[in-house]
C-alpha atoms as a PDB file:
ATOM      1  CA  UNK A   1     -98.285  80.677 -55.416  1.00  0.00           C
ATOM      2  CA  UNK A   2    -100.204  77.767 -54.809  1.00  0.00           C
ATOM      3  CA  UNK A   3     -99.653  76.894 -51.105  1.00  0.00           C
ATOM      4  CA  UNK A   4    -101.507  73.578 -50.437  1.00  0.00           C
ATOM      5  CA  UNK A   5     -98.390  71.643 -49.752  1.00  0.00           C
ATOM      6  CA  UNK A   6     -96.527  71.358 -46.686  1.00  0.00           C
ATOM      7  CA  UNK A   7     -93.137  70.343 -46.003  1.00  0.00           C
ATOM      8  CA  UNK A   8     -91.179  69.438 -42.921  1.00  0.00           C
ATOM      9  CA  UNK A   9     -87.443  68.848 -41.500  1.00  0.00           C
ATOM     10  CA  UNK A  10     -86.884  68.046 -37.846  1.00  0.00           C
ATOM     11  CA  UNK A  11     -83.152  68.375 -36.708  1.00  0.00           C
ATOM     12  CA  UNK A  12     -81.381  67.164 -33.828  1.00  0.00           C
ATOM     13  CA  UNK A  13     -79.586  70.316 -34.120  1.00  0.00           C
ATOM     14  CA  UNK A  14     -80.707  73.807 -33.164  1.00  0.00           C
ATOM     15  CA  UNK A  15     -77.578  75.767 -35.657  1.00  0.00           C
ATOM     16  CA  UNK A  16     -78.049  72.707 -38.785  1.00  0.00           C
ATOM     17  CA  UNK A  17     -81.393  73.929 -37.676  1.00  0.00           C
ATOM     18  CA  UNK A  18     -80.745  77.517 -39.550  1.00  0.00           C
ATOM     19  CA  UNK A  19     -78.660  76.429 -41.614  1.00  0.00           C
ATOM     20  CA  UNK A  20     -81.179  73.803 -43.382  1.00  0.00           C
ATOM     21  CA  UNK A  21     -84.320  77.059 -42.946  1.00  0.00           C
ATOM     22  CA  UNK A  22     -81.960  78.855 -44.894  1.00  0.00           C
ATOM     23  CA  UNK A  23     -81.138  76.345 -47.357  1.00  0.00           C
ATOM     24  CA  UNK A  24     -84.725  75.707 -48.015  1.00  0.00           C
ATOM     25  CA  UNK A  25     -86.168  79.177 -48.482  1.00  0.00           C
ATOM     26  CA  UNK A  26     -83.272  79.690 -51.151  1.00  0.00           C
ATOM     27  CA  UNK A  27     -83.550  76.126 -52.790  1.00  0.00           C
ATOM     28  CA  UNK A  28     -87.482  77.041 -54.195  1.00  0.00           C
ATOM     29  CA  UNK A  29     -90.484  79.691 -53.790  1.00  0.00           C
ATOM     30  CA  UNK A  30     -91.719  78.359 -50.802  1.00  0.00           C
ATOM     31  CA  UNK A  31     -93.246  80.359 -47.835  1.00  0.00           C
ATOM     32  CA  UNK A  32     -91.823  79.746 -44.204  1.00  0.00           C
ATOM     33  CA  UNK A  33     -94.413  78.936 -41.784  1.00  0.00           C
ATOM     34  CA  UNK A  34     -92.361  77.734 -38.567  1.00  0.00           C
ATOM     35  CA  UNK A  35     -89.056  77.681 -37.903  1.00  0.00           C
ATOM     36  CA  UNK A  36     -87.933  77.366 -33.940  1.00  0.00           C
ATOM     37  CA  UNK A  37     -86.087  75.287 -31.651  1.00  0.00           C
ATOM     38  CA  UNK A  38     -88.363  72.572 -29.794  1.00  0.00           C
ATOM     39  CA  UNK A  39     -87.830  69.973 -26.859  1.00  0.00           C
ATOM     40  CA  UNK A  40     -85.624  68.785 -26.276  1.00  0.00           C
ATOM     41  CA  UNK A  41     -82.802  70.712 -27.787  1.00  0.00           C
ATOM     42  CA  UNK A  42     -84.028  69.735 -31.609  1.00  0.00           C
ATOM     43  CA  UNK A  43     -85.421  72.262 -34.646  1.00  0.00           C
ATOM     44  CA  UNK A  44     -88.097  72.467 -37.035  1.00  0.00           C
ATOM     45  CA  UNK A  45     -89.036  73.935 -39.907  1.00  0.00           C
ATOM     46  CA  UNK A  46     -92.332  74.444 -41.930  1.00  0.00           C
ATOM     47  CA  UNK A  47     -92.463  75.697 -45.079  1.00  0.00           C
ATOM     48  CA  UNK A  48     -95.459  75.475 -47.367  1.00  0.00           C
ATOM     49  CA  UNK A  49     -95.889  76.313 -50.961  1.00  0.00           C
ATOM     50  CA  UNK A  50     -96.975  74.091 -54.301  1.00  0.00           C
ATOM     51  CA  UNK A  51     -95.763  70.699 -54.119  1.00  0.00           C
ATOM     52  CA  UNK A  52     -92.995  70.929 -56.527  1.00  0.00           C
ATOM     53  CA  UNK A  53     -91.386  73.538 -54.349  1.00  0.00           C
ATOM     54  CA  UNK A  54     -91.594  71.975 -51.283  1.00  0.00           C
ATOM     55  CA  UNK A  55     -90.268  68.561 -52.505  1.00  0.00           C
ATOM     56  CA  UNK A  56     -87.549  71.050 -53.487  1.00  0.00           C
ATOM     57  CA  UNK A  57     -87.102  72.470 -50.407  1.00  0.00           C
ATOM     58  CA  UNK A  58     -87.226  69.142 -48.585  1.00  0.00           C
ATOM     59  CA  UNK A  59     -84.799  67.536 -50.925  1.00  0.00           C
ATOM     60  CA  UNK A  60     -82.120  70.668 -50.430  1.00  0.00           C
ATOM     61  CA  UNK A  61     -82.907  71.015 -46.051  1.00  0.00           C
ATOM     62  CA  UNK A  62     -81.923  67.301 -46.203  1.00  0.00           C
ATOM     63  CA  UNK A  63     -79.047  67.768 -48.225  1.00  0.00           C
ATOM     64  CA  UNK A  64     -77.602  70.636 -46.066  1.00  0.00           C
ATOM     65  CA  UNK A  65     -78.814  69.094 -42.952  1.00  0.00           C
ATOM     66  CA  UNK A  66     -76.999  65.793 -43.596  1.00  0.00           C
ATOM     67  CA  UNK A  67     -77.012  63.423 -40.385  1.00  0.00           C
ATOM     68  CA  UNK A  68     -78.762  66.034 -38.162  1.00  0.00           C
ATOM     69  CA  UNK A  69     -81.931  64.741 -39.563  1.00  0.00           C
ATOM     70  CA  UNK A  70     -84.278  63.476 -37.420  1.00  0.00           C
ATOM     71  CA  UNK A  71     -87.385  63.089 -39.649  1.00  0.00           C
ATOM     72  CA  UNK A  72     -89.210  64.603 -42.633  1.00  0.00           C
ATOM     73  CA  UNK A  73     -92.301  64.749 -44.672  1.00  0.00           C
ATOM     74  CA  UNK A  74     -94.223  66.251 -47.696  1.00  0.00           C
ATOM     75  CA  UNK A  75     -97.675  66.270 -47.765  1.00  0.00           C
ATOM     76  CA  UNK A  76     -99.466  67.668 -50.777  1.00  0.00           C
ATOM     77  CA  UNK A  77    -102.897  68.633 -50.170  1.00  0.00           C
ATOM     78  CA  UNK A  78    -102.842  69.436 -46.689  1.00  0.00           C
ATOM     79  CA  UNK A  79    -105.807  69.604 -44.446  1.00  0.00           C
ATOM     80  CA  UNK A  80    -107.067  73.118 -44.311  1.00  0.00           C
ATOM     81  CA  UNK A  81    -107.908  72.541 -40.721  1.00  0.00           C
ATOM     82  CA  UNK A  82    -103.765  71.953 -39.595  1.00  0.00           C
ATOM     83  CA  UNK A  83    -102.979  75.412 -39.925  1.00  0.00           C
ATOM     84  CA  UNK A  84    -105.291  76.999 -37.474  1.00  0.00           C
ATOM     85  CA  UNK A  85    -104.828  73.230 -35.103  1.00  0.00           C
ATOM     86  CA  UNK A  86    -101.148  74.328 -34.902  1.00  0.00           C
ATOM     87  CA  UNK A  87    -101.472  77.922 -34.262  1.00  0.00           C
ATOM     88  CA  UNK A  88    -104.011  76.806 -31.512  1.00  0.00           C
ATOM     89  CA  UNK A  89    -106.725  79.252 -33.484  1.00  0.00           C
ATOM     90  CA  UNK A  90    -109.001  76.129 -33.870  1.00  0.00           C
ATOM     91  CA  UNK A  91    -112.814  77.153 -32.369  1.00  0.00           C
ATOM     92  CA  UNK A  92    -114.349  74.603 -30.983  1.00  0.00           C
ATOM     93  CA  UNK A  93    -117.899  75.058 -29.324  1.00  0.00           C
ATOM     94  CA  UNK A  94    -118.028  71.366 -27.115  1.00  0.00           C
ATOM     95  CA  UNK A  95    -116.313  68.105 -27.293  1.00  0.00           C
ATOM     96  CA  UNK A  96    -119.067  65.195 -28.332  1.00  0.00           C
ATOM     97  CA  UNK A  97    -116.019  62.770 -28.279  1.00  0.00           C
ATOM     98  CA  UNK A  98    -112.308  63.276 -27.773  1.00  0.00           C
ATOM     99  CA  UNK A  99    -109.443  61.387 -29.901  1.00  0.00           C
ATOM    100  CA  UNK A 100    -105.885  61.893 -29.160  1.00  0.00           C
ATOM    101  CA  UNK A 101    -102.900  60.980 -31.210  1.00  0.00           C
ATOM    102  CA  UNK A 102     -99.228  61.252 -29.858  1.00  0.00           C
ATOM    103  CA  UNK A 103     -96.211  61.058 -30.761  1.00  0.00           C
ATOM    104  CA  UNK A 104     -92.364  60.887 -30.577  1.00  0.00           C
ATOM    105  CA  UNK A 105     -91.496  63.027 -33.161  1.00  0.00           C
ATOM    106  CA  UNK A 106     -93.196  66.065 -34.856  1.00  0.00           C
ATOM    107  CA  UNK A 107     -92.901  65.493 -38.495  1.00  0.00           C
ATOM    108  CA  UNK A 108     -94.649  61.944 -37.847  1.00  0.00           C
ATOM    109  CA  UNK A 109     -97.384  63.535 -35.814  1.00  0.00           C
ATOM    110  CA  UNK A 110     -98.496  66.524 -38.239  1.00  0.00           C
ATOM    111  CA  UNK A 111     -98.820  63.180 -40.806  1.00  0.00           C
ATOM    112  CA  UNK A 112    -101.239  61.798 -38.285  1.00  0.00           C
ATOM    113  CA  UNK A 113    -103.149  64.787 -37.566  1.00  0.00           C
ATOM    114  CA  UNK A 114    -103.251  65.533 -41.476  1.00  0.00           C
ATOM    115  CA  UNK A 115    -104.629  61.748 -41.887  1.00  0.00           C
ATOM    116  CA  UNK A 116    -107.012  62.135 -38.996  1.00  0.00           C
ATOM    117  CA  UNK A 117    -108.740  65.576 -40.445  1.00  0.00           C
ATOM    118  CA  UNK A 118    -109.125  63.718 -43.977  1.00  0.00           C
ATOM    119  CA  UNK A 119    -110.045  59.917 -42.788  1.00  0.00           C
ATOM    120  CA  UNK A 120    -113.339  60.976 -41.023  1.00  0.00           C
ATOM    121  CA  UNK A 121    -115.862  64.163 -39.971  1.00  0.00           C
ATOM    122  CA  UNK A 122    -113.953  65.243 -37.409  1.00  0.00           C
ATOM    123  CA  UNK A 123    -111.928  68.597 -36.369  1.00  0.00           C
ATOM    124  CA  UNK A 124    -108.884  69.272 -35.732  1.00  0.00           C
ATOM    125  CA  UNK A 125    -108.801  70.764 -31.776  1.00  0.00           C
ATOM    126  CA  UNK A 126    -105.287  71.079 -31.319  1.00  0.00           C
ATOM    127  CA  UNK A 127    -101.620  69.770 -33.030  1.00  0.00           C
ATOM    128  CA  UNK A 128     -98.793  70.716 -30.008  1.00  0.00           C
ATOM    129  CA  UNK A 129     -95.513  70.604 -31.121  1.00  0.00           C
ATOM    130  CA  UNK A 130     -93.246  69.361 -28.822  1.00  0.00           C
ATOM    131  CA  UNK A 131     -93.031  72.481 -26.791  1.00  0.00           C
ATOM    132  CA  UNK A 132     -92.880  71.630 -22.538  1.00  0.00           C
ATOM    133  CA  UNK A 133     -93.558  67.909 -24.235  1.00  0.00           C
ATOM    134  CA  UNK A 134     -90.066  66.099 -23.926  1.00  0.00           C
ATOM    135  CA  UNK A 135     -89.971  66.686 -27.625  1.00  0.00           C
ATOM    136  CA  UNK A 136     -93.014  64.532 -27.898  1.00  0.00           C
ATOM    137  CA  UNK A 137     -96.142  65.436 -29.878  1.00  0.00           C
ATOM    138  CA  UNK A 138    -100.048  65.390 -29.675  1.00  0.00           C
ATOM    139  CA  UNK A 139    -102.978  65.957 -31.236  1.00  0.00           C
ATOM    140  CA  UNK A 140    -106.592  65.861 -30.877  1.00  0.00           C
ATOM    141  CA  UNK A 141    -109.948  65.888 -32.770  1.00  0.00           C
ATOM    142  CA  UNK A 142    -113.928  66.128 -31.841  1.00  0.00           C
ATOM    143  CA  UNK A 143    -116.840  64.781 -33.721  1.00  0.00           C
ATOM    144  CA  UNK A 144    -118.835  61.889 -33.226  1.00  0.00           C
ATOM    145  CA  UNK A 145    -117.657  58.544 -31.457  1.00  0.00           C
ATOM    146  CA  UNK A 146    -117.639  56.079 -34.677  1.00  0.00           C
ATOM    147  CA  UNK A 147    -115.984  59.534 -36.497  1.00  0.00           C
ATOM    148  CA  UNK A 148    -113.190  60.017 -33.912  1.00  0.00           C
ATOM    149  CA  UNK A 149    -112.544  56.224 -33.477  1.00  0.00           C
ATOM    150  CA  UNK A 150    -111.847  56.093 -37.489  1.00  0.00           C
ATOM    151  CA  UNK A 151    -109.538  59.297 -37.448  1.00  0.00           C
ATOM    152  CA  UNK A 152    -107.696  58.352 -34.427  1.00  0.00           C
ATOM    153  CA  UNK A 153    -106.981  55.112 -36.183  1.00  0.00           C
ATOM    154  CA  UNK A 154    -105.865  56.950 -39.347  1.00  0.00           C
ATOM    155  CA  UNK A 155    -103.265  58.894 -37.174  1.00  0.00           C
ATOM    156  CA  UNK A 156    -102.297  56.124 -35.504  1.00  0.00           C
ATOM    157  CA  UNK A 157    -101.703  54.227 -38.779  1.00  0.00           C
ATOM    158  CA  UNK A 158     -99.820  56.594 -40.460  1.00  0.00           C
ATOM    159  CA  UNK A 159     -97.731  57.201 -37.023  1.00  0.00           C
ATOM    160  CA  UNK A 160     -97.045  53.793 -36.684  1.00  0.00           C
ATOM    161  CA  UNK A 161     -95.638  53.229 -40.253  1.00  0.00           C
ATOM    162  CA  UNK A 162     -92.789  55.148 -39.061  1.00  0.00           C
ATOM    163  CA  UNK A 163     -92.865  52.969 -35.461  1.00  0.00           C
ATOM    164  CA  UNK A 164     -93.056  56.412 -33.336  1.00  0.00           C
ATOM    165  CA  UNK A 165     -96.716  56.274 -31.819  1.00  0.00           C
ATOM    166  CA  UNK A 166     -96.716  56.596 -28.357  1.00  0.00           C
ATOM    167  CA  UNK A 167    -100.405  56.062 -27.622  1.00  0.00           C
ATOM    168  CA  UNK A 168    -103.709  56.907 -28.783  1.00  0.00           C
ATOM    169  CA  UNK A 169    -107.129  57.512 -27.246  1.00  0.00           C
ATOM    170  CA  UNK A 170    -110.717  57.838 -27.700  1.00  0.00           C
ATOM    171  CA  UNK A 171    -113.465  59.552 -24.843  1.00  0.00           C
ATOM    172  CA  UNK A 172    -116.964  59.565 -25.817  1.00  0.00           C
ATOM    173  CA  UNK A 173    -118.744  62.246 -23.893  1.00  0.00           C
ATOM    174  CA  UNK A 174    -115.510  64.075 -22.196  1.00  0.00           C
ATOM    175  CA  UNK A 175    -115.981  66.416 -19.472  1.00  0.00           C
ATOM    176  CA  UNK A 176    -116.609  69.927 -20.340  1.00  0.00           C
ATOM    177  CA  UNK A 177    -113.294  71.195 -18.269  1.00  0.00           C
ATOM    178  CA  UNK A 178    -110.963  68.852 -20.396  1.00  0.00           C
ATOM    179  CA  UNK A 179    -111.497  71.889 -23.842  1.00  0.00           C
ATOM    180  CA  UNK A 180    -110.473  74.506 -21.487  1.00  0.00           C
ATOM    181  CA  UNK A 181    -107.033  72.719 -20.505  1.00  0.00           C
ATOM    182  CA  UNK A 182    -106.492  71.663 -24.092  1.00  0.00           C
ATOM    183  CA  UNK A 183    -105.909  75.392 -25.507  1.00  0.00           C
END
């Protein structure tokens, strides 16, 4: 199975929440990357697979999940680097400059991040899901000034199209400590 595809449902919900994992793992072949409660009191779930089957999945978690939907997406292609940004595997050696994207909902802010990775040379640090956030979002990227300052505008962009940015940043040359508080 192809799996450069993503797919997401947020819920305001935590049982719709199972009910819509469920519906989505039987609507297609489609692999289940995340599927948890997150601040405050909502539920995701990830699933991942070629793009046909997530659509699929998508389409059929929105159909169960009904007016317990919050927000989805579909992105084919993903950005090899989320995966490892959201699991908080992401090695990075030193910050040149810092960009941070955030957000009021996850589903928006895994667009951003994914439009961030591919709008500039930059990598992905970090994409924190809502967890001890409020249900917010964030993430952040390194490279050089001019590179950050494009993909933090790409983020932003596709963030905004939905109208849930909360703010973004840029710091050229940040402080050494600021990587060790970030994962």
């Amino acid at each position: 199975m192809a799996s450069n595809s993503i797919g997401l449902i947020e819920l305001s919900s935590i049982a719709a929440g199972f009910q819509v994992c469920d519906a989505m793992l039987k609507a297609a072949d489609v692999e289940l990357v995340l599927s948890r409660t997150i601040c405050s009191g909502k539920y995701m779930v990830l699933v991942r697979g070629d793009v046909a089957g997530v659509e699929s999945a998508v389409q059929a978690g929105c159909q169960t999940g009904d007016f317990s939907v919050i927000d989805t997406f579909v992105i084919p292609n993903v950005h090899e680097d989320i995966f490892p940004a959201i699991s908080g595997t992401t090695n990075v050696g030193q910050l040149e400059a810092l960009g941070i994207i955030e957000s009021f909902s996850v589903a928006s802010l895994i667009e951003g991040a994914d439009a961030m990775a591919k709008a500039a040379n930059v990598q992905l640090v970090e994409v924190r899901l809502a967890m001890a956030l409020g249900g917010k979002a964030f993430a952040s990227v390194t490279g050089s000034v001019s590179a950050v300052r494009s993909a933090v505008e790409a983020g932003a962009q596709a963030i905004g199209r939905k109208g849930l940015l909360v703010n973004k940043v840029v710091i050229p040359q940040p402080r050494p400590e600021l990587l060790r508080e970030m994962i």
